[in-house]
Protein backbone atom coordinates (compact mmCIF):
# COMPACT_ATOMS: atom_id res chain seq x y z
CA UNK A 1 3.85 -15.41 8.73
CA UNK A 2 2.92 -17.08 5.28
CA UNK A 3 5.15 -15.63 2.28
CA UNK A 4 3.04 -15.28 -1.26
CA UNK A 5 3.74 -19.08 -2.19
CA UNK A 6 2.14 -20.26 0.61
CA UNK A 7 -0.80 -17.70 0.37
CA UNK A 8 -1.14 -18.78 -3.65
CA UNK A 9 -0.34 -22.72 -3.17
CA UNK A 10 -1.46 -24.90 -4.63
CA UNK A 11 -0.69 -22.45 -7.05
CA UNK A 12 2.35 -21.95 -8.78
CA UNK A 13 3.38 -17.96 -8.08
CA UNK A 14 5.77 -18.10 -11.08
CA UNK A 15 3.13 -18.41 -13.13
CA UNK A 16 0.68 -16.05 -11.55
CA UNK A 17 3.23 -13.80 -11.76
CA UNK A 18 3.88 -14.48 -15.66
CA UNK A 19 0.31 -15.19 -17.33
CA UNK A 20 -1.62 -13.95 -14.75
CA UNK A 21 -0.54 -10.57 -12.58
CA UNK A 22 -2.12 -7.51 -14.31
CA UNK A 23 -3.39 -9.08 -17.14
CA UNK A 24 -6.39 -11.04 -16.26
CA UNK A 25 -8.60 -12.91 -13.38
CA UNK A 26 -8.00 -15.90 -11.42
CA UNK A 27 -9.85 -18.56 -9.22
CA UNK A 28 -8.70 -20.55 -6.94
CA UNK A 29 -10.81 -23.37 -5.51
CA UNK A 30 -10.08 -24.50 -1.38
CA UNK A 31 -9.32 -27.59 -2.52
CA UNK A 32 -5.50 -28.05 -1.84
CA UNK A 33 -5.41 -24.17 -0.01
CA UNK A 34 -3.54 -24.47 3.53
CA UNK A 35 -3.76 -20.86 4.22
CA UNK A 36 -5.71 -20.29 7.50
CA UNK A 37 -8.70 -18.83 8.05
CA UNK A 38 -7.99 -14.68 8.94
CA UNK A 39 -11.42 -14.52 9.56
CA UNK A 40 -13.85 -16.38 10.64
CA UNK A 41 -17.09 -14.11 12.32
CA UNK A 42 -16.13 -14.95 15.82
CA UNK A 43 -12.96 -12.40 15.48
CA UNK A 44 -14.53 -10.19 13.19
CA UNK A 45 -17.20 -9.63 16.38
CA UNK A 46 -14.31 -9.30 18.55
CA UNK A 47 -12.62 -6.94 16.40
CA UNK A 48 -15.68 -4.77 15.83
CA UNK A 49 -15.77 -4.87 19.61
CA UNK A 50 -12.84 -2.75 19.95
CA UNK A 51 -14.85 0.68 19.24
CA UNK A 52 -12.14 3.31 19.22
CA UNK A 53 -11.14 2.28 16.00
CA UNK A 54 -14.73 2.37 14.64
CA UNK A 55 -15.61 5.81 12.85
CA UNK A 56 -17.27 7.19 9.70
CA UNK A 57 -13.82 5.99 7.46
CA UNK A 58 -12.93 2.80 9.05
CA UNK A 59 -16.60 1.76 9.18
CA UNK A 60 -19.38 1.56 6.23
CA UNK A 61 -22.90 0.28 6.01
CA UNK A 62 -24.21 0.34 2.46
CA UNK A 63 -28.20 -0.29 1.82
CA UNK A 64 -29.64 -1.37 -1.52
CA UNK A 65 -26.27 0.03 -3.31
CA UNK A 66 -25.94 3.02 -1.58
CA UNK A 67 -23.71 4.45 1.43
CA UNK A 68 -25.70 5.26 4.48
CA UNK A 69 -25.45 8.46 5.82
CA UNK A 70 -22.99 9.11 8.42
CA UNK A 71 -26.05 10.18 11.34
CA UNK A 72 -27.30 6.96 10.79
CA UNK A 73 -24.90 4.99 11.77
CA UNK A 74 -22.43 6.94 13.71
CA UNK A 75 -22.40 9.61 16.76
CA UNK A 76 -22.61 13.23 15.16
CA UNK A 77 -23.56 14.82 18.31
CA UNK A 78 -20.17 16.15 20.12
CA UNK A 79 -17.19 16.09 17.25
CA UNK A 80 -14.21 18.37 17.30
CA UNK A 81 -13.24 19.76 13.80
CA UNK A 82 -11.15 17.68 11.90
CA UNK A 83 -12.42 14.70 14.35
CA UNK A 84 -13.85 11.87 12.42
CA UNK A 85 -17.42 10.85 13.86
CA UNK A 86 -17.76 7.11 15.84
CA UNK A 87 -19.37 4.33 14.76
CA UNK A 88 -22.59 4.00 17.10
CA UNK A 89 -22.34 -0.17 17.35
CA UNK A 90 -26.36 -0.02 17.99
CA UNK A 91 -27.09 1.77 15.26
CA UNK A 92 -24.80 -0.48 13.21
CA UNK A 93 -26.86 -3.66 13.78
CA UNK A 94 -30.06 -1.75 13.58
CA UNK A 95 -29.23 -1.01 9.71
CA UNK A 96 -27.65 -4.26 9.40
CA UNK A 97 -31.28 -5.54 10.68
CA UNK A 98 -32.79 -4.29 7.49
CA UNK A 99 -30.20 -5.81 5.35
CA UNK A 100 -27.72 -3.81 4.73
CA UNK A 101 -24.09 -4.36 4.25
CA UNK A 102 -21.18 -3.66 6.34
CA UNK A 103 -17.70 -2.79 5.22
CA UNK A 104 -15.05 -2.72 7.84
CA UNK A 105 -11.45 -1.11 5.81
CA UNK A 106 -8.24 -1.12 7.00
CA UNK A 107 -8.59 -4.31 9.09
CA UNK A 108 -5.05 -4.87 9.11
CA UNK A 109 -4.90 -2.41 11.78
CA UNK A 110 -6.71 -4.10 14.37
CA UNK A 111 -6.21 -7.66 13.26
CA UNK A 112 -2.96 -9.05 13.55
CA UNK A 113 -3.91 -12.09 10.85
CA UNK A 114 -4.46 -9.62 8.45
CA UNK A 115 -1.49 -7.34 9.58
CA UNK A 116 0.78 -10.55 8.18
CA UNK A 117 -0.53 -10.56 4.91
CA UNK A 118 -0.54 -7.14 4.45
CA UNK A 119 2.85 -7.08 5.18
CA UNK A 120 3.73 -9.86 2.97
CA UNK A 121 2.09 -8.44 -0.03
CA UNK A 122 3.67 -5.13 0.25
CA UNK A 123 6.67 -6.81 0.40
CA UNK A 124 6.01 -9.38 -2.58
CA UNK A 125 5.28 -5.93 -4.86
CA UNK A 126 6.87 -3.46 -3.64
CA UNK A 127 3.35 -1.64 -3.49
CA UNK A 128 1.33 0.14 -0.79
CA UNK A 129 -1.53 -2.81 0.86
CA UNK A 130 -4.65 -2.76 2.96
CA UNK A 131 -7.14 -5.15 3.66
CA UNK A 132 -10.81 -4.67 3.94
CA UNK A 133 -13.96 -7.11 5.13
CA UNK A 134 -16.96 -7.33 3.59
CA UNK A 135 -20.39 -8.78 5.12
CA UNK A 136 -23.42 -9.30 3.59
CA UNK A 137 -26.62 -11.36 3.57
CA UNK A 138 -28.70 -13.40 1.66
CA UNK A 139 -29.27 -12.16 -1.88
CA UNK A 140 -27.72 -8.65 -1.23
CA UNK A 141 -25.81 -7.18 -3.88
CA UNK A 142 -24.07 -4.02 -1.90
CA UNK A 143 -22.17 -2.55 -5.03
CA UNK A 144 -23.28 -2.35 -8.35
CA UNK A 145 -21.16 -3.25 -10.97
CA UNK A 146 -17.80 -1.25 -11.24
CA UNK A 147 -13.67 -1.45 -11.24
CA UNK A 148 -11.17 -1.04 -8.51
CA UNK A 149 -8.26 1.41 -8.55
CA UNK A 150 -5.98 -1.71 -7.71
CA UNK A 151 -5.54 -5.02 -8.15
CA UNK A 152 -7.60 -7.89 -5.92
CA UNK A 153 -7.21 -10.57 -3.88
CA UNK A 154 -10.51 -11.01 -2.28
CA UNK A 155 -10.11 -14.55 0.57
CA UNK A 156 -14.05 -15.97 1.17
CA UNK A 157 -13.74 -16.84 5.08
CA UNK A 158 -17.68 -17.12 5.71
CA UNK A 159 -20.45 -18.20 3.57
CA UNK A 160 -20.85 -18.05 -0.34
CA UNK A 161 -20.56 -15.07 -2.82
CA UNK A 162 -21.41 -15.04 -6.11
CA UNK A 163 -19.01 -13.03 -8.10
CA UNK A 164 -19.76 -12.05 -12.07
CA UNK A 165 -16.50 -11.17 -14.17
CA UNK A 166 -16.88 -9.09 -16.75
CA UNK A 167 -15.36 -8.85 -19.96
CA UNK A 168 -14.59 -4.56 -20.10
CA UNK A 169 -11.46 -3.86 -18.18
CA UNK A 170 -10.48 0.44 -17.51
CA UNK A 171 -7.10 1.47 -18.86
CA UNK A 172 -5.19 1.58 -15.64
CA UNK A 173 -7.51 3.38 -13.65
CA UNK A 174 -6.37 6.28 -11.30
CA UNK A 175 -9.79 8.34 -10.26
CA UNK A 176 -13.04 6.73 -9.66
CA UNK A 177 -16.32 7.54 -11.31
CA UNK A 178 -18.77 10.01 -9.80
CA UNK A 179 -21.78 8.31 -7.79
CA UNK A 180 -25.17 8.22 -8.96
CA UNK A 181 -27.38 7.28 -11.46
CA UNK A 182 -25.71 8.08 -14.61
CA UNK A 183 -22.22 6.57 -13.60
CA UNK A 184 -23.89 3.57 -12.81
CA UNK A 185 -25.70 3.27 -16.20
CA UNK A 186 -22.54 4.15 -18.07
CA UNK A 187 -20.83 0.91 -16.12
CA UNK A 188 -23.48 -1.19 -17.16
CA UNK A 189 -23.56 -0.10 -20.79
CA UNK A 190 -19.90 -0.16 -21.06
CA UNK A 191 -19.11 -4.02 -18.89
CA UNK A 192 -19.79 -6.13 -21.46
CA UNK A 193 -20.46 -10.13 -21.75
CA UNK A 194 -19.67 -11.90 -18.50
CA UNK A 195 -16.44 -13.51 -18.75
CA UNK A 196 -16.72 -15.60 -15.87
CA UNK A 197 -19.04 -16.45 -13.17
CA UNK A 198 -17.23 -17.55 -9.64
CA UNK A 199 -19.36 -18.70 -6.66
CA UNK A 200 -16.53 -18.13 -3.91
CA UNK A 201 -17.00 -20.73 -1.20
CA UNK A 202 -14.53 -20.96 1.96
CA UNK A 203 -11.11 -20.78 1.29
CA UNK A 204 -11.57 -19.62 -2.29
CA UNK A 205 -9.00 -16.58 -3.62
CA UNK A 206 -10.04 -14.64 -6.45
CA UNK A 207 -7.87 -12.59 -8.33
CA UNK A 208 -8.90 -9.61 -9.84
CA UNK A 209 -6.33 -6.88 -11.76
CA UNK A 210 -6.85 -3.56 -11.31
CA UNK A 211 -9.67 -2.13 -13.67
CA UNK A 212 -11.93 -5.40 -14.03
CA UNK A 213 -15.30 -4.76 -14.13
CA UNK A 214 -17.20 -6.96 -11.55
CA UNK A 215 -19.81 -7.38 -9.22
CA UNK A 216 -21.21 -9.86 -6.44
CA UNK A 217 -24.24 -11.00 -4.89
CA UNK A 218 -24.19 -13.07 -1.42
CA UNK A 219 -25.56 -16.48 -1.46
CA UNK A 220 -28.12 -18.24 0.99
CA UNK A 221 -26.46 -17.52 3.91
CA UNK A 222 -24.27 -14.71 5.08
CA UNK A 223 -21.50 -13.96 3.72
CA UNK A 224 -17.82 -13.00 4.97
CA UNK A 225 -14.66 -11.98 2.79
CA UNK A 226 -11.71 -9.95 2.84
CA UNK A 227 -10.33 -8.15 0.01
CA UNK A 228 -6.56 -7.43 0.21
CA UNK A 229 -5.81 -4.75 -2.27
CA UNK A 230 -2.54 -4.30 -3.71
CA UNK A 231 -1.34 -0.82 -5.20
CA UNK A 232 2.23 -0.77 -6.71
CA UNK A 233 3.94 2.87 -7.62
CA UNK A 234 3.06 4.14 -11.31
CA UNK A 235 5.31 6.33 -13.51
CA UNK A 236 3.37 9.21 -12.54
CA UNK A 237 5.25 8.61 -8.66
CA UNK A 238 8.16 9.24 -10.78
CA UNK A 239 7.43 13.55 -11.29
CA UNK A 240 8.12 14.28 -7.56
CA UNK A 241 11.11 12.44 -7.34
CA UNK A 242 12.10 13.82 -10.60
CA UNK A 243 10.95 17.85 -9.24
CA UNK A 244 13.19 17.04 -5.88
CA UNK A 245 16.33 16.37 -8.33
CA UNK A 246 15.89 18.77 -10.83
CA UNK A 247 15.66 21.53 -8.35
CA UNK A 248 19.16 20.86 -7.70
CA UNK A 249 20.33 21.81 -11.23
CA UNK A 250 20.76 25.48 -12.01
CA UNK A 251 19.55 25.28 -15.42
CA UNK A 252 15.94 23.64 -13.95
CA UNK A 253 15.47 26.82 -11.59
CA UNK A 254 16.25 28.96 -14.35
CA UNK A 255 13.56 31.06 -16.21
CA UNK A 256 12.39 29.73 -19.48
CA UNK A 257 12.43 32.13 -22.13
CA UNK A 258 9.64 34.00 -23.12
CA UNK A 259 7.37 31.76 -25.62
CA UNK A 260 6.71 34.40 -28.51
CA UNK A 261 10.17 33.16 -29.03
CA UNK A 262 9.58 29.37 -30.12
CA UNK A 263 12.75 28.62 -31.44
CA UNK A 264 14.56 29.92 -28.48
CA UNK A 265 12.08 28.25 -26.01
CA UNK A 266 12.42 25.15 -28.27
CA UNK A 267 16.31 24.65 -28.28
CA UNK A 268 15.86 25.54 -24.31
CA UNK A 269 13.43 22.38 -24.14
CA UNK A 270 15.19 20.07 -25.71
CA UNK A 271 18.49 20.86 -23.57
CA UNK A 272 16.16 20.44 -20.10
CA UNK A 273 14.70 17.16 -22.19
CA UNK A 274 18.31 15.91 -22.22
CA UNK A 275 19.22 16.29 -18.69
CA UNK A 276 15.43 15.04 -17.65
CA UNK A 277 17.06 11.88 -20.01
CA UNK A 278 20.51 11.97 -18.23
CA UNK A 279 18.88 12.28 -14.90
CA UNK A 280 16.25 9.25 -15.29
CA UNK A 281 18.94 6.80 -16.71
CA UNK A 282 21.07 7.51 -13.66
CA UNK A 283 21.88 4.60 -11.34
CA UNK A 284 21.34 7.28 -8.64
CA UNK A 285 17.80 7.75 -9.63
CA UNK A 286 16.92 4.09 -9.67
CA UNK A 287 18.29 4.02 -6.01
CA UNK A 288 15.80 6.57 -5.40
CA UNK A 289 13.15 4.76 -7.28
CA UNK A 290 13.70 1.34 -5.35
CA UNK A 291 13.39 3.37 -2.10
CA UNK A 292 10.68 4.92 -3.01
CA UNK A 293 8.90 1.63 -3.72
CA UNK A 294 10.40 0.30 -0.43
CA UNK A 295 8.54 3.26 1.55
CA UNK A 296 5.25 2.16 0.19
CA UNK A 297 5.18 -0.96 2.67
CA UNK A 298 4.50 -0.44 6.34
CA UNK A 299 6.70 -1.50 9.00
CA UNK A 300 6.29 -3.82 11.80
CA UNK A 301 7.65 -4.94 15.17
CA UNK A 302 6.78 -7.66 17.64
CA UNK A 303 7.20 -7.32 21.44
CA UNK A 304 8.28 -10.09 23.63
CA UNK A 305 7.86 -8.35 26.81
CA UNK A 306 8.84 -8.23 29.47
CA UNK A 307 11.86 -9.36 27.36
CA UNK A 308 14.21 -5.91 25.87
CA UNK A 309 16.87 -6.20 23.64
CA UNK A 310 19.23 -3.91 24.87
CA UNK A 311 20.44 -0.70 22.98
CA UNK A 312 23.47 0.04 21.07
CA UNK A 313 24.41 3.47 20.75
CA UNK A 314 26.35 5.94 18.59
CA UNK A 315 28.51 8.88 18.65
CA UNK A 316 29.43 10.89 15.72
CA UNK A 317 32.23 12.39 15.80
CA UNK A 318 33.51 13.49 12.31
CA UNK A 319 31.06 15.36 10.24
CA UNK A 320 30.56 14.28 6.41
CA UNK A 321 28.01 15.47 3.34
CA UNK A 322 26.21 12.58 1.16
CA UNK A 323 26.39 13.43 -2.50
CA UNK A 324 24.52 12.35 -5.16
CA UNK A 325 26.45 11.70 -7.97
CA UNK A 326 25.56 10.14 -11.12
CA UNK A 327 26.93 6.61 -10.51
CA UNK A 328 25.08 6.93 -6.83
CA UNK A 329 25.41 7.82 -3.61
CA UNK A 330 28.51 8.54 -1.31
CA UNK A 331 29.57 10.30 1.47
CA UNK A 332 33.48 11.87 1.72
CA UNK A 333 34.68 10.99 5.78
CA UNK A 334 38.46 12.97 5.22
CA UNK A 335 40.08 10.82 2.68
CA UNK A 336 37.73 8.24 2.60
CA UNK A 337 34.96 7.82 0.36
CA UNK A 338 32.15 5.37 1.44
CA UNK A 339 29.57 3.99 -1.17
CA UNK A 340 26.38 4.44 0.80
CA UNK A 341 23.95 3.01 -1.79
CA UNK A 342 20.41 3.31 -0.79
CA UNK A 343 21.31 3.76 2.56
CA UNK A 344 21.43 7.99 1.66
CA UNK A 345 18.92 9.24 3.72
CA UNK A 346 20.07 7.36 6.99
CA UNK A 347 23.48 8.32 6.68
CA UNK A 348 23.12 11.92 5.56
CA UNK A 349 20.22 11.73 9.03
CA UNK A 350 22.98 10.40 11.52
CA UNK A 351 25.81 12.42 10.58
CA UNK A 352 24.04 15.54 11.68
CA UNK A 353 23.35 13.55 14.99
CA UNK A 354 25.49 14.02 18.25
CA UNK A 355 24.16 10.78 19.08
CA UNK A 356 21.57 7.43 18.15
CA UNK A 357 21.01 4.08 18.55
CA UNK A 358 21.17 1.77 15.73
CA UNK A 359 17.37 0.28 16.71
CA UNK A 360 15.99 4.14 16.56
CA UNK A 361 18.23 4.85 12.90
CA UNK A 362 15.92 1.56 11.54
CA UNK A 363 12.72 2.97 13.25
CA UNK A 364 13.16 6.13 11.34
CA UNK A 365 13.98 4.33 8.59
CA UNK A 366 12.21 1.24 8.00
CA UNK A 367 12.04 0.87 4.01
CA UNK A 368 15.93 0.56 4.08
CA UNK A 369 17.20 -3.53 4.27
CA UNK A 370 18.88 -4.11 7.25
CA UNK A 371 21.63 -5.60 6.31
CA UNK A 372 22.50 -3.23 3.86
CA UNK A 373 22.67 -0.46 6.69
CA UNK A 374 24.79 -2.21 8.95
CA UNK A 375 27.09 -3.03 6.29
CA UNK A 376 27.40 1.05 5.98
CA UNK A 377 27.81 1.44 9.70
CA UNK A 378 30.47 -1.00 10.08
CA UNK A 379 32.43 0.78 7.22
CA UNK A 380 31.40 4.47 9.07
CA UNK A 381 33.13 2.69 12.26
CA UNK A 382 36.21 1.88 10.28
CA UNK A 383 36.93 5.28 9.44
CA UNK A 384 36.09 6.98 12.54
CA UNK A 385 32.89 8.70 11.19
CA UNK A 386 30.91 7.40 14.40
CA UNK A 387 32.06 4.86 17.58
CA UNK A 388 30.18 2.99 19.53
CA UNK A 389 29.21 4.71 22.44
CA UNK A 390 28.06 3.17 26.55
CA UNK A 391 24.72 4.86 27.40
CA UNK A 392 25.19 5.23 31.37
């Protein structure tokens, strides 16, 4: 699995991450780029092959800048409610006949290739990740111009694009525009000069942060690329974490006084103000934070069947409480107290358990390092809080 330097080289990632990460766009040429190819059209036809995955969300055919409906592309005939309709593969290359444009998202699903860097980027910024493919022919521009809600790393694996960089760039962007007519006006009006024109060519990464205005047209031939979009928490993560914790303090669930009293209502703001202060600052809270971020990425396994790796189990056999304290985390095991870091929500979990196995405890919780919660169990086992335990 290639980690971010290798996916950047020849580029330097210290300086993508400096001058470059959130603040403007970047090009990178093939020439020097060792990254393989995650896509070359032979696997995106085998992947499109596998049609259970193929629906009206993971599937979209766009025609002259506009989505086509989902009866003319997909099987609306015989859908439960809440089921999402399938992708009719005829119907697909009949509109893809006329031109159109096909956009396959969350290919990381059903390509392992993709699954890696997925997985890599999440890692690399602590930020949810998703990859999507884009194919289009000669001369077809299948989006006007507009901004993404994330940043961009869009891989050419097919063919040439011609991308157009524009100088306008939204203020951190959280909703997108309404379609239509006027939206797309406003966009055009409001893009300015272009800053840069990039014809992407095989191999070629182009970086895009989130809220650059852009837009591409495909070259002579068809053209193939996947866009890996990267989407880090914001502050505005920060309010349920924030409501979870403050519901904990009496003075939160109190009632506020009655606002035809300002001054009252005032001095009762600025106390709550102060402990929203107190509680932010907290080590505790940045635990929370940094698991939080953690969560965003998904986790992964690889089987090596028919090869099993056999399971170690767990009894508990004292009972214990985690409490969150302001320094952090810790959990009181008779008259031992055990620092249990950002390991909180496993440990509080297993000590409510009669039994578990170590591989299901990092199943259930995957954003938590390893290490880190083995550390925790060994100290658990050296006060008696669980034992290791034969599974006959």
């Amino acid at each position: 699995m290639p980690n971010f330097a290798e996916f950047l080289a020849p580029f330097d990632p210290v300086e993508f991450k400096s001058h470059y990460y959130g603040k403007k766009p970047l090009h990178l040429d093939a020439r020097g780029r060792t990254l393989d190819n995650p896509l070359t059209w032979r696997r995106l036809n085998d992947i499109l092959e596998l049609t259970a995955f193929w629906n009206e969300d993971t599937l979209k055919v766009f025609y002259q800048n506009r989505l086509a409906l989902r009866d003319n592309y997909c099987d609306v005939g015989e859908i439960a409610p809440g089921e999402k309709a399938p992708a009719n593969p005829r119907k697909v290359k009949a509109l893809l006949g006329f031109g159109a444009s096909l956009v396959a998202n969350q290919i990381q699903r059903v390509s392992p290739d993709a699954a890696h860097l997925v997985q890599m980027l999440q890692r690399e910024f602590a930020a949810s990740a998703g990859a999507n493919v884009y194919c289009s022919f000669q001369g077809v521009q299948a989006f006007n111009t507009h901004y993404d809600l994330h940043d961009v790393f869009a891989l050419q694996t097919e063919g040439e694009k011609l991308w157009r960089i524009y100088e306008a760039r939204a203020d951190n962007p959280m909703a997108s525009l309404p379609p239509g007519d006027e939206a797309e006006k406003w966009l055009v009006a409001s893009r300015g000069r272009v800053l840069q024109e990039v014809l992407m060519k095989p191999g070629d990464l182009l970086y895009l942060p989130r809220g650059q205005y852009h837009d591409a047209v495909t070259g002579a031939d068809a053209s193939l690329h996947v866009t890996f979009w990267v989407k880090p928490a914001t502050g505005l993560s920060l309010f349920k974490l924030l409501e979870a914790d403050a519901a904990l303090d009496s003075e939160f669930r109190a009632y506020l006084p009655d606002a035809s009293n300002a001054a009252e209502l005032g001095r009762h703001l600025a106390r709550l103000a102060q402990q929203l202060e107190r509680l932010m600052t907290s080590p505790s809270f940045a635990v929370e934070v940094r698991n939080h971020q953690r969560s965003l990425a998904t986790s992964s396994a690889t089987f090596e069947l028919p090869a099993r790796t056999r399971a170690q189990y767990y009894s508990t056999t004292k009972r214990g409480r985690v409490e969150r304290r302001h320094e952090g985390f810790s959990v009181q095991i008779d008259h031992a107290r055990i620092d249990v870091g950002a390991c909180y929500q496993a440990v509080s979990w297993l000590l409510q358990q009669k039994l578990f196995s170590g591989d299901d405890l990092i199943a259930r919780f995957p954003f938590i390092d390893e290490r880190e919660l083995q550390a925790v169990l060994q100290q658990l086992l050296q006060v008696g809080a669980i034992v290791e335990t034969e599974m006959r």
